[in-house]
C-alpha atoms as a PDB file:
ATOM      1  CA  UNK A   1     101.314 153.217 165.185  1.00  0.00           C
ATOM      2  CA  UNK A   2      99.180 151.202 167.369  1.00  0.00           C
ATOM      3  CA  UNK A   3      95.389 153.030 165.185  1.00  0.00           C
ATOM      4  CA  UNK A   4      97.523 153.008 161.848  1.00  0.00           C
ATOM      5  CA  UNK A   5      97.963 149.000 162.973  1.00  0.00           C
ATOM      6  CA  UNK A   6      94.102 148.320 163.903  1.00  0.00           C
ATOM      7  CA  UNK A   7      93.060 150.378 160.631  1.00  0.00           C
ATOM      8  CA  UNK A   8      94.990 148.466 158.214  1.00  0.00           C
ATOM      9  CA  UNK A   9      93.485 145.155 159.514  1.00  0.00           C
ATOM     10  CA  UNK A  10      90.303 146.249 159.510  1.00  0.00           C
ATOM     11  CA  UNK A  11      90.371 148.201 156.192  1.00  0.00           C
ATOM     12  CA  UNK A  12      92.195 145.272 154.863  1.00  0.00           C
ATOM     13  CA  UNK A  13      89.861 142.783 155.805  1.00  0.00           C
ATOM     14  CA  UNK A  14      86.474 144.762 154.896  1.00  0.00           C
ATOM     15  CA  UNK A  15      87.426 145.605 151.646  1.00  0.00           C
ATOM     16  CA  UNK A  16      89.031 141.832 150.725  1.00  0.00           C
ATOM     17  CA  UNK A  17      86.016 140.118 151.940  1.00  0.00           C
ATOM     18  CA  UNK A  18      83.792 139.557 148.487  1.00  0.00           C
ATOM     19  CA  UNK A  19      80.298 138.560 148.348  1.00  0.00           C
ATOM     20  CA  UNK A  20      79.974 138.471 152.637  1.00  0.00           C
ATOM     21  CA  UNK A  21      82.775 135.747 153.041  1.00  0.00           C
ATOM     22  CA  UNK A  22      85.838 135.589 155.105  1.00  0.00           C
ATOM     23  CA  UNK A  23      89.061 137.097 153.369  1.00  0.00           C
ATOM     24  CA  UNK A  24      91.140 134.400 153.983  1.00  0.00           C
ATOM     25  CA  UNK A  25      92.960 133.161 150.720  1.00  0.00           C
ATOM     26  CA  UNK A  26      92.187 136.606 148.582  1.00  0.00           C
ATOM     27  CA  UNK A  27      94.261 138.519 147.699  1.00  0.00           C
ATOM     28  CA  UNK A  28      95.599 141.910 145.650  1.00  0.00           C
ATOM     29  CA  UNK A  29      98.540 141.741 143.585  1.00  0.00           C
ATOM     30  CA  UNK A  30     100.980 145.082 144.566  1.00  0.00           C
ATOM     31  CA  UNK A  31     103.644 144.141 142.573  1.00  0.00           C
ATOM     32  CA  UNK A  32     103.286 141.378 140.552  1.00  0.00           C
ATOM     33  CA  UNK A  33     105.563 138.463 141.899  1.00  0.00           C
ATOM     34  CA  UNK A  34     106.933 140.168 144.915  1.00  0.00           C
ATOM     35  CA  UNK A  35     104.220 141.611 147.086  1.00  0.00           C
ATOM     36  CA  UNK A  36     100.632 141.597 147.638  1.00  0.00           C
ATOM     37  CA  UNK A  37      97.818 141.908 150.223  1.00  0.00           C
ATOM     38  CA  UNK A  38      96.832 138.750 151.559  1.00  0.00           C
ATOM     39  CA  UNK A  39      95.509 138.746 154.674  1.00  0.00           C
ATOM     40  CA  UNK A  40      95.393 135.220 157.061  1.00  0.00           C
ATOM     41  CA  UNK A  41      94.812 134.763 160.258  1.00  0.00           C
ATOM     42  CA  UNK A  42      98.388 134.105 162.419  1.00  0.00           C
ATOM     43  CA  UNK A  43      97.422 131.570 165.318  1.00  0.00           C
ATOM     44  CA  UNK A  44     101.528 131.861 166.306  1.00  0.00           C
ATOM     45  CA  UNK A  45     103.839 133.854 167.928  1.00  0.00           C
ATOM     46  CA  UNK A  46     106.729 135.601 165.656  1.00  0.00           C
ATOM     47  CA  UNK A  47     108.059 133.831 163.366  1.00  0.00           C
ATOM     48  CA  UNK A  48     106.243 131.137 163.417  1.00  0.00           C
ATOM     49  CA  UNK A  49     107.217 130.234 167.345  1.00  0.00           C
ATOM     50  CA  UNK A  50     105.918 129.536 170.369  1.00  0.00           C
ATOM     51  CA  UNK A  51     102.890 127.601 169.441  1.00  0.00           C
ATOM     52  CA  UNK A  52      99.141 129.044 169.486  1.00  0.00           C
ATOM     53  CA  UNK A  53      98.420 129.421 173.103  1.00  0.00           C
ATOM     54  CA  UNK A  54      96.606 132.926 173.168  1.00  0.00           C
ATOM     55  CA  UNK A  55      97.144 133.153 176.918  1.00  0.00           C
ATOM     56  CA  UNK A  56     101.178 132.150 176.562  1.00  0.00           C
ATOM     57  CA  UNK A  57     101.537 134.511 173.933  1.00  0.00           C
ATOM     58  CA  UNK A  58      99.990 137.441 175.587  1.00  0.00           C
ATOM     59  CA  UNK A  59     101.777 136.818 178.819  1.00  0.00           C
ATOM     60  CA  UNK A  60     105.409 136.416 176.494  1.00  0.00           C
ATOM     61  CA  UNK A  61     104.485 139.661 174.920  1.00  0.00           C
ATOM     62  CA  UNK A  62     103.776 141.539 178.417  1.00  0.00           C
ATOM     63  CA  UNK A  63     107.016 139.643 179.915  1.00  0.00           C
ATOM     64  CA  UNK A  64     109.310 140.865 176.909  1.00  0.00           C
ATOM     65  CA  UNK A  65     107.694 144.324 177.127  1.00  0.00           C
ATOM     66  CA  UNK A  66     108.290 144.576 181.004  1.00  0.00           C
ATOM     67  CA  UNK A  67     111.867 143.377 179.823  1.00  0.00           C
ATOM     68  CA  UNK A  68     112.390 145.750 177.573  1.00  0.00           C
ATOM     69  CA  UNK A  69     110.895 148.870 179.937  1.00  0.00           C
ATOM     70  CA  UNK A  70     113.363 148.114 182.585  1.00  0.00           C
ATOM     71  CA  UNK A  71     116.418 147.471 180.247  1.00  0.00           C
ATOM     72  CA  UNK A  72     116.028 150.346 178.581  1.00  0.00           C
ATOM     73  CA  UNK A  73     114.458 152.921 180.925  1.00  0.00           C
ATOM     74  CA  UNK A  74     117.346 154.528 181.865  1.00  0.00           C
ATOM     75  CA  UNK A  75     118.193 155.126 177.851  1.00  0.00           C
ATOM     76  CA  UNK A  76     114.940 156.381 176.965  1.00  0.00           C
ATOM     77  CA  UNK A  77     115.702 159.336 178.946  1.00  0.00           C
ATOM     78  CA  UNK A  78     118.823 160.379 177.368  1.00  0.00           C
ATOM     79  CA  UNK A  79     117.976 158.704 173.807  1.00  0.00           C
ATOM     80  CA  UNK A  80     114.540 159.730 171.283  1.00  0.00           C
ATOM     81  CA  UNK A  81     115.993 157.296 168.926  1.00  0.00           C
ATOM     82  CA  UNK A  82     114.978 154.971 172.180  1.00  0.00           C
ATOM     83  CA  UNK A  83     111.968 156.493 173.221  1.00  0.00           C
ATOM     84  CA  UNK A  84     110.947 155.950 169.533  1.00  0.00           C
ATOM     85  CA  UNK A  85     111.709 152.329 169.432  1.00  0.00           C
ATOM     86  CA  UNK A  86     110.371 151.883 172.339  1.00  0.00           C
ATOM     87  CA  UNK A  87     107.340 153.423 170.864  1.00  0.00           C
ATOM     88  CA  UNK A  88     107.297 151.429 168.120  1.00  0.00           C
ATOM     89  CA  UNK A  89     107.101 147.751 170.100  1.00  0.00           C
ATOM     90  CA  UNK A  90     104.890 148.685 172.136  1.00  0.00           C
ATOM     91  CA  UNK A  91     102.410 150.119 169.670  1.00  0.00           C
ATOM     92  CA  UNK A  92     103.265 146.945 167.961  1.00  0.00           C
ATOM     93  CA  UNK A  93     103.084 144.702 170.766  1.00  0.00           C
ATOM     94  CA  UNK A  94      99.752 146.341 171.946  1.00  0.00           C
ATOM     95  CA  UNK A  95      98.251 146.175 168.457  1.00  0.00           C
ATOM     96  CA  UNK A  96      98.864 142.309 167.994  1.00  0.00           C
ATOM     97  CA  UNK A  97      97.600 141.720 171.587  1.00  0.00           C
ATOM     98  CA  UNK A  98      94.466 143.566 170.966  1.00  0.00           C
ATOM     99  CA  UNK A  99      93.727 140.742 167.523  1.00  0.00           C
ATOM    100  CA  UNK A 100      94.703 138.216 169.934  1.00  0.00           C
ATOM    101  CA  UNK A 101      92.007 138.930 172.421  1.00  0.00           C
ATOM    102  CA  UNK A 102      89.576 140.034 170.092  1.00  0.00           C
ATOM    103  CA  UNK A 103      89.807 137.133 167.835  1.00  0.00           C
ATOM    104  CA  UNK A 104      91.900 134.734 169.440  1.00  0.00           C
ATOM    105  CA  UNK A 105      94.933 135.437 166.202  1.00  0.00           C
ATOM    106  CA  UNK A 106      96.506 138.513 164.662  1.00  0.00           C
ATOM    107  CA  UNK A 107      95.938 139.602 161.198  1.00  0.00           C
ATOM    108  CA  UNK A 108      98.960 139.689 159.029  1.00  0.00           C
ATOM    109  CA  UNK A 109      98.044 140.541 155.481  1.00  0.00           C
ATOM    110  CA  UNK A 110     101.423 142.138 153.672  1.00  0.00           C
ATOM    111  CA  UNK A 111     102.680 139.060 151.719  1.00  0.00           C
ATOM    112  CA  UNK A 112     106.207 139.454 150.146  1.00  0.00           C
ATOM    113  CA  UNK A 113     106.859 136.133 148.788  1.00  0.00           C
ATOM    114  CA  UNK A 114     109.376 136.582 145.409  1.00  0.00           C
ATOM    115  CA  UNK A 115     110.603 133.087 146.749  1.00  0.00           C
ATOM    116  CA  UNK A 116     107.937 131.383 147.825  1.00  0.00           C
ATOM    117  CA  UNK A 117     109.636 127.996 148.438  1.00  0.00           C
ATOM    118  CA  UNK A 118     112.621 129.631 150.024  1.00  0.00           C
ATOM    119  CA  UNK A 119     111.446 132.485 152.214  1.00  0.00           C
ATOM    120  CA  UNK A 120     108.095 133.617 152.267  1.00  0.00           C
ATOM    121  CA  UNK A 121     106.952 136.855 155.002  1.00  0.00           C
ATOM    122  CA  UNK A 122     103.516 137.723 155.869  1.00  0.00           C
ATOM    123  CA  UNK A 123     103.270 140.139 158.546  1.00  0.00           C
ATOM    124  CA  UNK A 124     101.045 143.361 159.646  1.00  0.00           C
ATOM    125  CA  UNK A 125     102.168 147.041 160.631  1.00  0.00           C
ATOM    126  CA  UNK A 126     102.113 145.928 164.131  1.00  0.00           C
ATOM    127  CA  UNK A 127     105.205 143.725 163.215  1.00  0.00           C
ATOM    128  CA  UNK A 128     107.179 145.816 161.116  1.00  0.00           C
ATOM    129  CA  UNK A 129     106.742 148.577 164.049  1.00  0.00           C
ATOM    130  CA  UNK A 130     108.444 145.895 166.069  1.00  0.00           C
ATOM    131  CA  UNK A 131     111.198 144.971 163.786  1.00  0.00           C
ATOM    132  CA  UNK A 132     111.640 148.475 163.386  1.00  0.00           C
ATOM    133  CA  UNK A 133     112.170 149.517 167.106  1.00  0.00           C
ATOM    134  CA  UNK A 134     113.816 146.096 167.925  1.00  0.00           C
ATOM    135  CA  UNK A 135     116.621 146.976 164.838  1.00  0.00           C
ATOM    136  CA  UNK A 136     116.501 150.755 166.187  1.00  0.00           C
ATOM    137  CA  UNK A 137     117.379 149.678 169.530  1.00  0.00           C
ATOM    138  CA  UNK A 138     120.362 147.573 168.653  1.00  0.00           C
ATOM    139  CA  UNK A 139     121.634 150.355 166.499  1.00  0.00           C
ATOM    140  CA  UNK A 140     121.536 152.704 169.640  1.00  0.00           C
ATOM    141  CA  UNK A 141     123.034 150.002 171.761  1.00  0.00           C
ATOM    142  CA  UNK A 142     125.896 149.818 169.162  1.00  0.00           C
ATOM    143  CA  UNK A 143     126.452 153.575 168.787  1.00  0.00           C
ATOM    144  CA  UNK A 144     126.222 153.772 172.510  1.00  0.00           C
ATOM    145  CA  UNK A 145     129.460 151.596 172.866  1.00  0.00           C
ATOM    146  CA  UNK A 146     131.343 153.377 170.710  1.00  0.00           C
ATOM    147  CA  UNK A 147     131.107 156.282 172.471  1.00  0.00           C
ATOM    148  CA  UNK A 148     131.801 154.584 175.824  1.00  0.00           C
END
């Protein structure tokens, strides 16, 4: 996940970048009115949080992943569904630390935005890997208690 991640942001922004400018504000209708590629430069943590301190948010994202390793160690050896979780935030994590050291913000470029003055998400692979593991995680966590 974590080359699929630094491919699309690179392929993204080499082939949106017209006549040797920066990519930021084009974009490529997917489906008209719901999603397209638009790729921007993300100076803040998820969602929107915890301001646009490169050094804070690279130190929350090694804290939550050193969180998550020793919460869920003993899981990932009885579990794939949490060794692939797993997987997937910390090829996500990794992937959105690499744009923050490498250009000081990550690249999110996949733009749903039906509503734009109600909800609007623009994101990368990076974050959907970490939704992704993050949802699969609390699904194993559920099915875990039931079988308790």
């Amino acid at each position: 996940m974590l080359v699929l991640d630094q491919w699309s942001k690179s392929y993204v922004v080499s082939h949106l970048c017209f006549d040797g400018c920066l990519p930021w504000g084009r974009r490529k209708e997917i489906v008209e009115g719901w999603l397209r590629i638009a790729p921007m430069p993300n100076f803040h943590g998820a969602f929107g949080l915890l301001g646009s301190n490169v050094f804070l948010l690279i130190a929350m994202a090694l804290i939550v992943l050193g969180i998550f390793w020793v919460s869920f160690r003993e899981a990932a050896e009885r579990s794939t569904v949490v060794r692939v979780a797993f997987g997937l935030i910390l090829g996500g994590a990794i992937g959105n630390i690499i744009d923050r050291v490498h250009y000081g913000y990550v690249i999110d470029f996949i733009d749903f935005y039906r509503f734009p003055n109600v909800w609007r998400f623009t994101f990368n692979v990076a974050d959907s890997c970490i939704t992704t593991g993050v949802i699969l995680l609390l699904l194993a966590s559920v099915g875990s208690r039931r079988h308790v």
